[in-house]
PDB file of N, CA and C in Angstrom:
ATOM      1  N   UNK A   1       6.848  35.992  10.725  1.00  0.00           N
ATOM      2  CA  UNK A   1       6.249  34.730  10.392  1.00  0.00           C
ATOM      3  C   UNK A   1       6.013  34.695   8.882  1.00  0.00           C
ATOM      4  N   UNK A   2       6.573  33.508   8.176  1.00  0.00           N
ATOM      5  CA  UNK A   2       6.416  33.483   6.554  1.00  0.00           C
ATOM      6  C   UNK A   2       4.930  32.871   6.512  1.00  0.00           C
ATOM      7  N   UNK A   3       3.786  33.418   5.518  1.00  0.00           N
ATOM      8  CA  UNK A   3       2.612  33.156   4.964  1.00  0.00           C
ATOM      9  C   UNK A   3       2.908  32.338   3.776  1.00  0.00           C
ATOM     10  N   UNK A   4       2.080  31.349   4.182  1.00  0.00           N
ATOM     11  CA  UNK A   4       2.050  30.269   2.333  1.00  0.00           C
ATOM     12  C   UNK A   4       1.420  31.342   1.191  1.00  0.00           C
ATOM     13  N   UNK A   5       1.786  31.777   0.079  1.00  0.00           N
ATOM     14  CA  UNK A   5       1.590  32.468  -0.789  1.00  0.00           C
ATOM     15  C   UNK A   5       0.240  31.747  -1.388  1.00  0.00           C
ATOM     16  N   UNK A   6      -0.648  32.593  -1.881  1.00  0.00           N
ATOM     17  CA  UNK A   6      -1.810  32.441  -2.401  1.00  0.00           C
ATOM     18  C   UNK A   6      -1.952  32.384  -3.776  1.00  0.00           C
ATOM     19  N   UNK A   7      -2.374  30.833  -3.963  1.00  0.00           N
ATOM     20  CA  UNK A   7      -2.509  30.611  -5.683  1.00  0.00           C
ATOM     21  C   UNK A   7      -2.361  30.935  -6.566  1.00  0.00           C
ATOM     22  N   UNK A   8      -2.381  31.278  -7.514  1.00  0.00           N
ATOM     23  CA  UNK A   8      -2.313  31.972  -8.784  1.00  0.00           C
ATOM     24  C   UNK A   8      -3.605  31.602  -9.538  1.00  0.00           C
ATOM     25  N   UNK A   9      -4.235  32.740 -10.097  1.00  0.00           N
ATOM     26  CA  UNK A   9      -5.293  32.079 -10.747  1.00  0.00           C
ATOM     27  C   UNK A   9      -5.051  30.488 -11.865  1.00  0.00           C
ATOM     28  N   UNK A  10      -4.099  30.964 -12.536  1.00  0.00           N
ATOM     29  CA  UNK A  10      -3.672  29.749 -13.134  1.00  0.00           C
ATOM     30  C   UNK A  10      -3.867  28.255 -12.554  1.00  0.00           C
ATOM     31  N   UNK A  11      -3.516  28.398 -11.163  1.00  0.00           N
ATOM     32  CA  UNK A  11      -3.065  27.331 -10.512  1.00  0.00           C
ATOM     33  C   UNK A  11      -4.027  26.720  -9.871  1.00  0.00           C
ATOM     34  N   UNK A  12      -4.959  27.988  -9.714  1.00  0.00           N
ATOM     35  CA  UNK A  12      -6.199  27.427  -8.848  1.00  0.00           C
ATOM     36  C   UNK A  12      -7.400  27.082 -10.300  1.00  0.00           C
ATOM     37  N   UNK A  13      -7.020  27.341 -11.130  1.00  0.00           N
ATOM     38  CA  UNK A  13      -8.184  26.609 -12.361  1.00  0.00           C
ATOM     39  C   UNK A  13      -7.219  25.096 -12.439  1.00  0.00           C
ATOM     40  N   UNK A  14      -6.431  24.657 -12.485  1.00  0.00           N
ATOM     41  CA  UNK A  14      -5.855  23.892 -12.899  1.00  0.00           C
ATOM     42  C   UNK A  14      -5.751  22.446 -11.549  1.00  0.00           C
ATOM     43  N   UNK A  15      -5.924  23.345 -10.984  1.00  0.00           N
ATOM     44  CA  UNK A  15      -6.296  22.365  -9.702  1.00  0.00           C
ATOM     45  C   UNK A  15      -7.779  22.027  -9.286  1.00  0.00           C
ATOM     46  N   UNK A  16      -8.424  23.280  -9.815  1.00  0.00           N
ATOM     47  CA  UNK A  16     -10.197  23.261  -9.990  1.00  0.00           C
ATOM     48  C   UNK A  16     -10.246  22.006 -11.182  1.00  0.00           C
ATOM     49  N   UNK A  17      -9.963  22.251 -11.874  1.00  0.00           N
ATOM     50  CA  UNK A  17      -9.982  21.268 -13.214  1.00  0.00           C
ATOM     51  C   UNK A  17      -9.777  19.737 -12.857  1.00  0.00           C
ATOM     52  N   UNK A  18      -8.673  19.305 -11.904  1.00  0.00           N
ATOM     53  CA  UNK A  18      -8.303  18.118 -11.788  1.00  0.00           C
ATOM     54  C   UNK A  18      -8.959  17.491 -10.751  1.00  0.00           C
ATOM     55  N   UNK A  19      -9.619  18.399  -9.787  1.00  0.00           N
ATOM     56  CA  UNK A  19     -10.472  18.111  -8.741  1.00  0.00           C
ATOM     57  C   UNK A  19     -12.030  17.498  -9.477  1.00  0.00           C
ATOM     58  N   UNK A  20     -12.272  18.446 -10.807  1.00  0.00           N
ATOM     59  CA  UNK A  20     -13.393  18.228 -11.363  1.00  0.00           C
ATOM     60  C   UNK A  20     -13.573  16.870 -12.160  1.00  0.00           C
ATOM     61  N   UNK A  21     -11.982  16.627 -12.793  1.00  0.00           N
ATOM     62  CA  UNK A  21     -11.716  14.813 -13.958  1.00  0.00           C
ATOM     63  C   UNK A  21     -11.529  14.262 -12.849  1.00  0.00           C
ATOM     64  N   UNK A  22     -11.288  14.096 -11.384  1.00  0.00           N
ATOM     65  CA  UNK A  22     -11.007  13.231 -10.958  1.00  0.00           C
ATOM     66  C   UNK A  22     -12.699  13.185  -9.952  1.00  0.00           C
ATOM     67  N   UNK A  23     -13.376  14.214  -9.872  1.00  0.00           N
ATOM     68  CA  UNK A  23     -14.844  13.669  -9.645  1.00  0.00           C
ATOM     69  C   UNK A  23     -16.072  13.134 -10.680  1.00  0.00           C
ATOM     70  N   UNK A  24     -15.191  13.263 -11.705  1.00  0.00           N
ATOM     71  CA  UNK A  24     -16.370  12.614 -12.717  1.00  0.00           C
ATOM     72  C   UNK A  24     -15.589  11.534 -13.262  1.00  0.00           C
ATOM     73  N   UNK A  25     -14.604  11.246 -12.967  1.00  0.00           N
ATOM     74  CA  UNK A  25     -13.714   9.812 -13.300  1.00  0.00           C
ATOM     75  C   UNK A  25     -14.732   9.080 -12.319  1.00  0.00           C
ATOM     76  N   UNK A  26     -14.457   9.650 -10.822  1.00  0.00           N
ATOM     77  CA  UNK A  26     -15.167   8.751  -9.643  1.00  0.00           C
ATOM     78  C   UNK A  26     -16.651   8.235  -9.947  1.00  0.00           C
ATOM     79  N   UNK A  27     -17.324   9.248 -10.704  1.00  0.00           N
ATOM     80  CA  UNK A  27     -18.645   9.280 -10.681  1.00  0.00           C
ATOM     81  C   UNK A  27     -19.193   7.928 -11.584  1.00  0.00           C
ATOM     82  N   UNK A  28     -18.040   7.912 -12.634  1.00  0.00           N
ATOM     83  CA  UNK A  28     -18.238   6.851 -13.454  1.00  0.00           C
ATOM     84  C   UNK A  28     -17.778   5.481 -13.138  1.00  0.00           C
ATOM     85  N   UNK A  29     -17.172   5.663 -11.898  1.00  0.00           N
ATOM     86  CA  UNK A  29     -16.732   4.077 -11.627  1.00  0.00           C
ATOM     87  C   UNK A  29     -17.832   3.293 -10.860  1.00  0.00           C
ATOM     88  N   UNK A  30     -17.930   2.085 -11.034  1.00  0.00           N
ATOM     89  CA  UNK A  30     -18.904   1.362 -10.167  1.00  0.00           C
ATOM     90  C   UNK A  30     -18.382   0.775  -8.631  1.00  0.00           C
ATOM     91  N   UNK A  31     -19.220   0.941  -8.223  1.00  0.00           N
ATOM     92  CA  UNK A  31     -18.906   0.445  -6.141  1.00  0.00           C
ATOM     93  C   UNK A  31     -17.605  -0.017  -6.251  1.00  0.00           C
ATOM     94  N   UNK A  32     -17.708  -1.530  -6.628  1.00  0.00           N
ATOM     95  CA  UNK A  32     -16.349  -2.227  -6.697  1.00  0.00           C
ATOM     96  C   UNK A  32     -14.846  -1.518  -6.826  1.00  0.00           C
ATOM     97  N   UNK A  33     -15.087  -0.396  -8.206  1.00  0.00           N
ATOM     98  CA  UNK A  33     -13.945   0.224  -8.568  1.00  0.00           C
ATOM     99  C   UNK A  33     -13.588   1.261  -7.538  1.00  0.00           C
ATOM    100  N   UNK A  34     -14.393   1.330  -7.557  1.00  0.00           N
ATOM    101  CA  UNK A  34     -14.401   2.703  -5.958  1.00  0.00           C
ATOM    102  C   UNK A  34     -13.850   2.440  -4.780  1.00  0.00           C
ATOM    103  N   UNK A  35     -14.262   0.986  -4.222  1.00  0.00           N
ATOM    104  CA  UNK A  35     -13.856   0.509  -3.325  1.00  0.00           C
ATOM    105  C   UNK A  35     -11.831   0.420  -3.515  1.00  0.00           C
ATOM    106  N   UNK A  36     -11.491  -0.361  -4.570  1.00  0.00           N
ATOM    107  CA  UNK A  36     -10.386  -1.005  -4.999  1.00  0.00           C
ATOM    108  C   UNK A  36      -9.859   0.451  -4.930  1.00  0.00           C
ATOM    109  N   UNK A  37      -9.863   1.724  -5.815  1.00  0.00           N
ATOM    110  CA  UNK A  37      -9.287   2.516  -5.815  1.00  0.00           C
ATOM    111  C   UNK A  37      -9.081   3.164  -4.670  1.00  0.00           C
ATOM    112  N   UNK A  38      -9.981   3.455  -3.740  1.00  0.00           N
ATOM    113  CA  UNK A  38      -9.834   3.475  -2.288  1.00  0.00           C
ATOM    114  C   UNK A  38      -9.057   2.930  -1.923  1.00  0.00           C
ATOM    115  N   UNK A  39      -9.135   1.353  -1.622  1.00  0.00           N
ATOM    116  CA  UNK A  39      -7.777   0.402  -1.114  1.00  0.00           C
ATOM    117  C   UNK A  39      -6.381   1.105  -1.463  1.00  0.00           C
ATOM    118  N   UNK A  40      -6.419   1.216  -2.987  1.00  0.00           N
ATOM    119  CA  UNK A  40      -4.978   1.583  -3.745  1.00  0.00           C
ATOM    120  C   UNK A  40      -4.444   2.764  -2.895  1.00  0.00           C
ATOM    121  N   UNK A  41      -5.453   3.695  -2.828  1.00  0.00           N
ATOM    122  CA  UNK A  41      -5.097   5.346  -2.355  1.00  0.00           C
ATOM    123  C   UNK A  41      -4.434   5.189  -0.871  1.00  0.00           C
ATOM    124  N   UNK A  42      -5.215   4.281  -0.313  1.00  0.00           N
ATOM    125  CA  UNK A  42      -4.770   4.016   1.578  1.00  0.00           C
ATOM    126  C   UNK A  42      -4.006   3.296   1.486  1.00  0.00           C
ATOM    127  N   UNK A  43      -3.319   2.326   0.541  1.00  0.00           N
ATOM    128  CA  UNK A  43      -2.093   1.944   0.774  1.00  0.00           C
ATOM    129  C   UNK A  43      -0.816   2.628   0.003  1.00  0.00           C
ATOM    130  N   UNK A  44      -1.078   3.375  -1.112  1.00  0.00           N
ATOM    131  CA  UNK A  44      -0.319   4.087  -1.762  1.00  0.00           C
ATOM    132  C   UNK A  44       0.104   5.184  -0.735  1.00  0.00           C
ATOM    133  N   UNK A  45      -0.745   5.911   0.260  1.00  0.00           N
ATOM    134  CA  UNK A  45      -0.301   6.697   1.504  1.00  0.00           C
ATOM    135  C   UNK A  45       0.114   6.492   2.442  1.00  0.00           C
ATOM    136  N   UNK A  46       0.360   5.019   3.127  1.00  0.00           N
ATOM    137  CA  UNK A  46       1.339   4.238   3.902  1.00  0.00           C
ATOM    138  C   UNK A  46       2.552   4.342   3.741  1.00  0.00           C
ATOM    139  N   UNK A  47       1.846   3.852   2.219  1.00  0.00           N
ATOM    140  CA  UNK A  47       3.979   3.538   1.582  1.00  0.00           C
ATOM    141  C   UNK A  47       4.831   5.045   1.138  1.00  0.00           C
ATOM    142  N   UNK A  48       4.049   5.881   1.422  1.00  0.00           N
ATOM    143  CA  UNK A  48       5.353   7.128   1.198  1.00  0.00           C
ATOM    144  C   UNK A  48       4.946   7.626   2.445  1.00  0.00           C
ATOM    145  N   UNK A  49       4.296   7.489   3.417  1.00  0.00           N
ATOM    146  CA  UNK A  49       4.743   8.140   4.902  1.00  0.00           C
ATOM    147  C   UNK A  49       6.038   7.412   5.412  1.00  0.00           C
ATOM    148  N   UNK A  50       6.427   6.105   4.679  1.00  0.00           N
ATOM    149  CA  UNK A  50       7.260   5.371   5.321  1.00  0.00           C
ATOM    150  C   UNK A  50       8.710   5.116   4.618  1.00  0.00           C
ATOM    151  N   UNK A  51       8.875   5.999   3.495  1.00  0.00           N
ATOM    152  CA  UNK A  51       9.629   5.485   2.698  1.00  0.00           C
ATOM    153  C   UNK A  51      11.456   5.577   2.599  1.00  0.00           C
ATOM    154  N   UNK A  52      11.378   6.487   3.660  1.00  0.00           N
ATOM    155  CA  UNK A  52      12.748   6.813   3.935  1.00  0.00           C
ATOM    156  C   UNK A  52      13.120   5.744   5.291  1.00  0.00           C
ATOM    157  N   UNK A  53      11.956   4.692   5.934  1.00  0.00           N
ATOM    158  CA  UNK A  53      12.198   3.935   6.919  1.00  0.00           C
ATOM    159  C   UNK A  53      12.075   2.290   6.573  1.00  0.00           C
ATOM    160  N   UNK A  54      13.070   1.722   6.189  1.00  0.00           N
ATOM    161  CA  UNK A  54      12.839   0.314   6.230  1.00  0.00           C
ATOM    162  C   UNK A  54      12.081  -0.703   6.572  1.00  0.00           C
ATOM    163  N   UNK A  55      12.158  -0.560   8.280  1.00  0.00           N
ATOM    164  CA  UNK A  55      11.633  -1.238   8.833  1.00  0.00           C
ATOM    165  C   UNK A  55      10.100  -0.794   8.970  1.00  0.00           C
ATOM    166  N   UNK A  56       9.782   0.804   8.773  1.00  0.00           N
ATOM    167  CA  UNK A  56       8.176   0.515   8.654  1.00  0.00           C
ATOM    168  C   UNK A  56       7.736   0.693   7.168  1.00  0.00           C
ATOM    169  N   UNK A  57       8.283   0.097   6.162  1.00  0.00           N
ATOM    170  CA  UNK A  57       7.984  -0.013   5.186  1.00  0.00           C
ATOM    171  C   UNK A  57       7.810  -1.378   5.032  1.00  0.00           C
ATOM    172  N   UNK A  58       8.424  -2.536   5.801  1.00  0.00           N
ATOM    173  CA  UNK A  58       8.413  -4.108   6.509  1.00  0.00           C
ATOM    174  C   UNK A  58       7.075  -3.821   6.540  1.00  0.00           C
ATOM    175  N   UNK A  59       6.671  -3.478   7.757  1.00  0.00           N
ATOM    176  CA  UNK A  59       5.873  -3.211   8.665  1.00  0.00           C
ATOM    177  C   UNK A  59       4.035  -3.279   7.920  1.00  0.00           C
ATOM    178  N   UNK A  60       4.372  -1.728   6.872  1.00  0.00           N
ATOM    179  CA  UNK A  60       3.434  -1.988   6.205  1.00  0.00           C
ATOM    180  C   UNK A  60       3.043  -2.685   5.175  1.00  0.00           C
ATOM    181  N   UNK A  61       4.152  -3.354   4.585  1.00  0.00           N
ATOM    182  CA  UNK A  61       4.092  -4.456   3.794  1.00  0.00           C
ATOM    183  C   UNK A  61       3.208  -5.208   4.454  1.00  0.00           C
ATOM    184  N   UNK A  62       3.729  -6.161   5.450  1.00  0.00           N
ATOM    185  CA  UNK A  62       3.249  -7.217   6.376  1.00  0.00           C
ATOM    186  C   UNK A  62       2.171  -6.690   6.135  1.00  0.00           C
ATOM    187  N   UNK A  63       1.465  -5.479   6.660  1.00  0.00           N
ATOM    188  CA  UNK A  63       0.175  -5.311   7.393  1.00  0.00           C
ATOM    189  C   UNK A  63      -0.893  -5.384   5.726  1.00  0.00           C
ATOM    190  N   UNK A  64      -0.206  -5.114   4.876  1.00  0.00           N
ATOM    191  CA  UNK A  64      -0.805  -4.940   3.505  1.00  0.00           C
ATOM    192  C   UNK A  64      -1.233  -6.316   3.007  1.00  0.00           C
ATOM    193  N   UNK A  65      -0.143  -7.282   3.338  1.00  0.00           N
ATOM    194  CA  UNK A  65      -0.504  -8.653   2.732  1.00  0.00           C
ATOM    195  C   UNK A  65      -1.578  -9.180   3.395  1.00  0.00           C
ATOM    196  N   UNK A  66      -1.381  -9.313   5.279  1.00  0.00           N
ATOM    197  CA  UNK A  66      -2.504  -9.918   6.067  1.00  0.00           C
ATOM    198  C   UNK A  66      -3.863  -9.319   5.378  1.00  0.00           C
ATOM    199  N   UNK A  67      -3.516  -7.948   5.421  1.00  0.00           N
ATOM    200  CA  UNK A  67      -4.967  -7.434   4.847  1.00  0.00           C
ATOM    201  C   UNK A  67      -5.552  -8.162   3.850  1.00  0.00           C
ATOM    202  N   UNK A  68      -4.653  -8.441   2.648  1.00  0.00           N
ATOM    203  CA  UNK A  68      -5.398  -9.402   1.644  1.00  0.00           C
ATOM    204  C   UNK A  68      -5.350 -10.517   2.248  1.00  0.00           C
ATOM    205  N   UNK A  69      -4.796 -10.679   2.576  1.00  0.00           N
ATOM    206  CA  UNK A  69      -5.052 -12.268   3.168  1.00  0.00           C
ATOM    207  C   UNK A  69      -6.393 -12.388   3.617  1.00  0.00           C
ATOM    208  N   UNK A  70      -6.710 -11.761   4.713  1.00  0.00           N
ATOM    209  CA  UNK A  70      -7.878 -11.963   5.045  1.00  0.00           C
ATOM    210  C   UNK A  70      -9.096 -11.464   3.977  1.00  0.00           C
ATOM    211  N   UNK A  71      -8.819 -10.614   3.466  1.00  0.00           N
ATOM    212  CA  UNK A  71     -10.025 -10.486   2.766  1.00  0.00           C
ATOM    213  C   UNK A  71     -10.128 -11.422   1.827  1.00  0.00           C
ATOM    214  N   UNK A  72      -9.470 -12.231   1.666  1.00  0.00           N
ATOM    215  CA  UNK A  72      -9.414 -13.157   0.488  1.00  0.00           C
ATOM    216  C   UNK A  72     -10.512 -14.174   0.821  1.00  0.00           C
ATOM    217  N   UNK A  73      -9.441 -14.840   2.088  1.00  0.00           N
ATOM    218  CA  UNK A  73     -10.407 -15.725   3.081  1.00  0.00           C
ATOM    219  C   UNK A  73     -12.039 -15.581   2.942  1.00  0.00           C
ATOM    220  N   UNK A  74     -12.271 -14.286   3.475  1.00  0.00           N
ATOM    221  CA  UNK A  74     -13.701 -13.835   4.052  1.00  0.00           C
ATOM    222  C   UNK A  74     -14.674 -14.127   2.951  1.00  0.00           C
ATOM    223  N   UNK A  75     -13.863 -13.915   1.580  1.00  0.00           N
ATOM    224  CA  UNK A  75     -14.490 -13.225   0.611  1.00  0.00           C
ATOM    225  C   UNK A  75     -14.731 -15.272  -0.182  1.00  0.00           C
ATOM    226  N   UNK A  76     -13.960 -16.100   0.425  1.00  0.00           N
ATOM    227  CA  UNK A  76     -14.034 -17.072  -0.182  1.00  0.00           C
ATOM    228  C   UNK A  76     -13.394 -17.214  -1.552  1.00  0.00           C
ATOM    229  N   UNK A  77     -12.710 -16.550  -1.787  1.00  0.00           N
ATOM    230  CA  UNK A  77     -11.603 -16.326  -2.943  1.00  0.00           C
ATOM    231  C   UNK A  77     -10.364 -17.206  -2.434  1.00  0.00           C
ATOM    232  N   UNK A  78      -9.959 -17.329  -1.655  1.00  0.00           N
ATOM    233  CA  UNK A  78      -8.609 -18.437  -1.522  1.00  0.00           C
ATOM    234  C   UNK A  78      -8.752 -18.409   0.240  1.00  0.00           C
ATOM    235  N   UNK A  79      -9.245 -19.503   0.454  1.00  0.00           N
ATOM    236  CA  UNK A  79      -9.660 -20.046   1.793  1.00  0.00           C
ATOM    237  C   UNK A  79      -8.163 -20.414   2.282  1.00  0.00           C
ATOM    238  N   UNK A  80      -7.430 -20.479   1.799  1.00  0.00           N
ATOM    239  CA  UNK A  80      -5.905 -20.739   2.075  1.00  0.00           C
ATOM    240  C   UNK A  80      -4.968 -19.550   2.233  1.00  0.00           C
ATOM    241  N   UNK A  81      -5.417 -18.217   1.821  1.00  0.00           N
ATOM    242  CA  UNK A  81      -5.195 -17.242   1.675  1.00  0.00           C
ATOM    243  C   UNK A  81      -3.913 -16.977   3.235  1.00  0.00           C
ATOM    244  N   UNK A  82      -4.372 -16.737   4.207  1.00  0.00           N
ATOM    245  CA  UNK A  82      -3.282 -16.952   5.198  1.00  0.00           C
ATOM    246  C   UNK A  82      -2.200 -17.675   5.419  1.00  0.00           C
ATOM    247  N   UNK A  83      -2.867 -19.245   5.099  1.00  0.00           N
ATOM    248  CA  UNK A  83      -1.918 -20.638   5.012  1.00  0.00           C
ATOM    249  C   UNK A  83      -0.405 -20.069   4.240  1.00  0.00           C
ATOM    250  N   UNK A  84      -1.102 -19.616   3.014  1.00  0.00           N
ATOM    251  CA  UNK A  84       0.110 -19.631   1.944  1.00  0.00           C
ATOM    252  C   UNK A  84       0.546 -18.106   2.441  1.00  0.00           C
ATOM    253  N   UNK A  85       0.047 -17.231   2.975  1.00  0.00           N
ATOM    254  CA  UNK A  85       1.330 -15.815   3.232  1.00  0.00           C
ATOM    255  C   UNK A  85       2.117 -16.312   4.281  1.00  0.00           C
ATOM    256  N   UNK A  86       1.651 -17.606   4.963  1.00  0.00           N
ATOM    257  CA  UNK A  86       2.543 -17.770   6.238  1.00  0.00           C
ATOM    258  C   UNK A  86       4.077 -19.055   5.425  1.00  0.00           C
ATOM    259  N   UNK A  87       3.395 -19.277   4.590  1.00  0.00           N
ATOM    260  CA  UNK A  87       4.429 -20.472   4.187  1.00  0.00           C
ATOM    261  C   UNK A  87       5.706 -19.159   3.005  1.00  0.00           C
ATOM    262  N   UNK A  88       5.366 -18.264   2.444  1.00  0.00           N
ATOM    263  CA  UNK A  88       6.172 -17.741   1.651  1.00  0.00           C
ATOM    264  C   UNK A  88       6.653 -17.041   2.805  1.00  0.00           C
ATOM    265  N   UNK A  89       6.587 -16.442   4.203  1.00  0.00           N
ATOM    266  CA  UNK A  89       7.240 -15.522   4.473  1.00  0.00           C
ATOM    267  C   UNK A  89       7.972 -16.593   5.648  1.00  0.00           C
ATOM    268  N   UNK A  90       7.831 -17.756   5.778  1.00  0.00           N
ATOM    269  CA  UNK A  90       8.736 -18.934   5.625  1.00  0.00           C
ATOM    270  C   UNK A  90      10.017 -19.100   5.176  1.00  0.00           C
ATOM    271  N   UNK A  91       9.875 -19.457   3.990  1.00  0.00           N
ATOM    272  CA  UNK A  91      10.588 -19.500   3.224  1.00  0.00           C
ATOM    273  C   UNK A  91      11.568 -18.228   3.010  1.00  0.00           C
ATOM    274  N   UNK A  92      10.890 -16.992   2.679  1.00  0.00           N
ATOM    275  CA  UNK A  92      11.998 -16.057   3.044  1.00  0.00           C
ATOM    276  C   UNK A  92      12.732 -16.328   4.001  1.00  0.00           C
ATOM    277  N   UNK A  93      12.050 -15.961   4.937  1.00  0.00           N
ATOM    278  CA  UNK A  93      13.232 -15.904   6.030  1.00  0.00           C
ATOM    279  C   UNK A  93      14.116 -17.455   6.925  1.00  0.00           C
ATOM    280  N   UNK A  94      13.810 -18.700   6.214  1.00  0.00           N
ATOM    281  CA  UNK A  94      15.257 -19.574   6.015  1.00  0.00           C
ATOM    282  C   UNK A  94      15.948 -19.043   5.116  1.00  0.00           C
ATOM    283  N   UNK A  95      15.817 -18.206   3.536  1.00  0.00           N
ATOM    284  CA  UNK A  95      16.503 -17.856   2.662  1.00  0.00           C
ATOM    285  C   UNK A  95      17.566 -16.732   3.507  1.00  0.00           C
ATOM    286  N   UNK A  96      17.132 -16.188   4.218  1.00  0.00           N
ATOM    287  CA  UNK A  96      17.846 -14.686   4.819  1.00  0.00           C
ATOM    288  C   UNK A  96      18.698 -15.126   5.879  1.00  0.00           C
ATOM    289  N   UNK A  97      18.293 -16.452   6.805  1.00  0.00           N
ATOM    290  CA  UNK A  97      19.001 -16.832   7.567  1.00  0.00           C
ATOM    291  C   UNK A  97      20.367 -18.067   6.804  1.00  0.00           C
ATOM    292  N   UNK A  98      19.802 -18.290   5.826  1.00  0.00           N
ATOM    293  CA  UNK A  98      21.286 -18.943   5.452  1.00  0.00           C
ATOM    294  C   UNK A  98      21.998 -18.049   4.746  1.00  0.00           C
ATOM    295  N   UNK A  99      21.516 -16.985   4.079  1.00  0.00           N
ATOM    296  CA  UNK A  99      22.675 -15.876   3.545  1.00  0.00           C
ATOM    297  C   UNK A  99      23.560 -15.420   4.971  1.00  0.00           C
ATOM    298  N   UNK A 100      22.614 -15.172   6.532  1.00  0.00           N
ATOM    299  CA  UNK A 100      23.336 -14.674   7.539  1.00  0.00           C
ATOM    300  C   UNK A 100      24.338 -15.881   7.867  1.00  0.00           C
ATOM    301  N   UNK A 101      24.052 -17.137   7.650  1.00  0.00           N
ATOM    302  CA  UNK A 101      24.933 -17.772   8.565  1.00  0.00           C
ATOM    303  C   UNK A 101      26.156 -18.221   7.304  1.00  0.00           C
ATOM    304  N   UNK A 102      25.952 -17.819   5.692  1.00  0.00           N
ATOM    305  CA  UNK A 102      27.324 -17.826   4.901  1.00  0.00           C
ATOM    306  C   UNK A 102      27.844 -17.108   4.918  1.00  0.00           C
ATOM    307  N   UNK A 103      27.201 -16.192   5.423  1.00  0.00           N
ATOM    308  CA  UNK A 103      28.069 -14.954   5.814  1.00  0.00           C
ATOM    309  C   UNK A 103      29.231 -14.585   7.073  1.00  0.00           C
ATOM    310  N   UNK A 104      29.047 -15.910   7.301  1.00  0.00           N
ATOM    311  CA  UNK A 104      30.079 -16.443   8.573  1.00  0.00           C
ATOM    312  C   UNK A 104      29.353 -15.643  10.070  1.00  0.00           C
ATOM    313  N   UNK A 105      28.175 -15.319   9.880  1.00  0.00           N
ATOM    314  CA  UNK A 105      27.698 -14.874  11.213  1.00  0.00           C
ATOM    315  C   UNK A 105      26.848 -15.770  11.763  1.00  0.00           C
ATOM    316  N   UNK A 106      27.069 -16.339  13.534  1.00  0.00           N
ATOM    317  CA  UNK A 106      25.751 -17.005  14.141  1.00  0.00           C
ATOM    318  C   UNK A 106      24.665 -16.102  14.208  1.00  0.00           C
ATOM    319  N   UNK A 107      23.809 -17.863  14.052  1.00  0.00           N
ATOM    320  CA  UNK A 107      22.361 -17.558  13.913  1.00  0.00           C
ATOM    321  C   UNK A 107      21.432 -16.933  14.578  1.00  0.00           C
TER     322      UNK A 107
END
């Protein structure tokens, strides 16, 4: 059975170190930023569990936009916020269906 090899001191200060700027980066951000950077981190880890897969990279797209969508809504920032993700992803997809059907394929 192969064992994961054990740090190097080097490696483990250097990873001590970045653990330490990235808790006093945190320390200095306010709620809001914290929150947002959070958001960023949980969707930045979606999108490379998925990245060799198309369709759930679709998938989490979609699920990424509703997300703002709604929080938009809730938040009273664009009360239309749904209205308009439903009208652009509309519009895409007549755009995709007339590339399929110049493409001499039925619809």
């Amino acid at each position: 059975m192969t064992s994961t090899p054990e740090p190097t001191t080097a490696q483990a200060a250097r990873s001590q170190a970045a653990a330490s700027a990235t808790a006093s980066r945190r320390a200095s951000m306010t709620p809001e930023q914290r929150r947002r950077e959070n958001l960023r981190a949980f969707w930045q880890q979606r999108y490379q569990a998925c990245a060799d897969d198309p369709g759930e990279l679709a998938r989490v797209s979609f699920d990424r936009a509703r997300a703002a969508a709604t929080r938009a809504q809730r938040a009273g920032v664009a009360p239309m916020a749904m209205y308009e993700l439903a009208e652009l992803l509309h519009k895409w997809a007549e755009q995709v269906e007339a590339k399929h059907q110049e493409a001499g394929h039925a619809p």
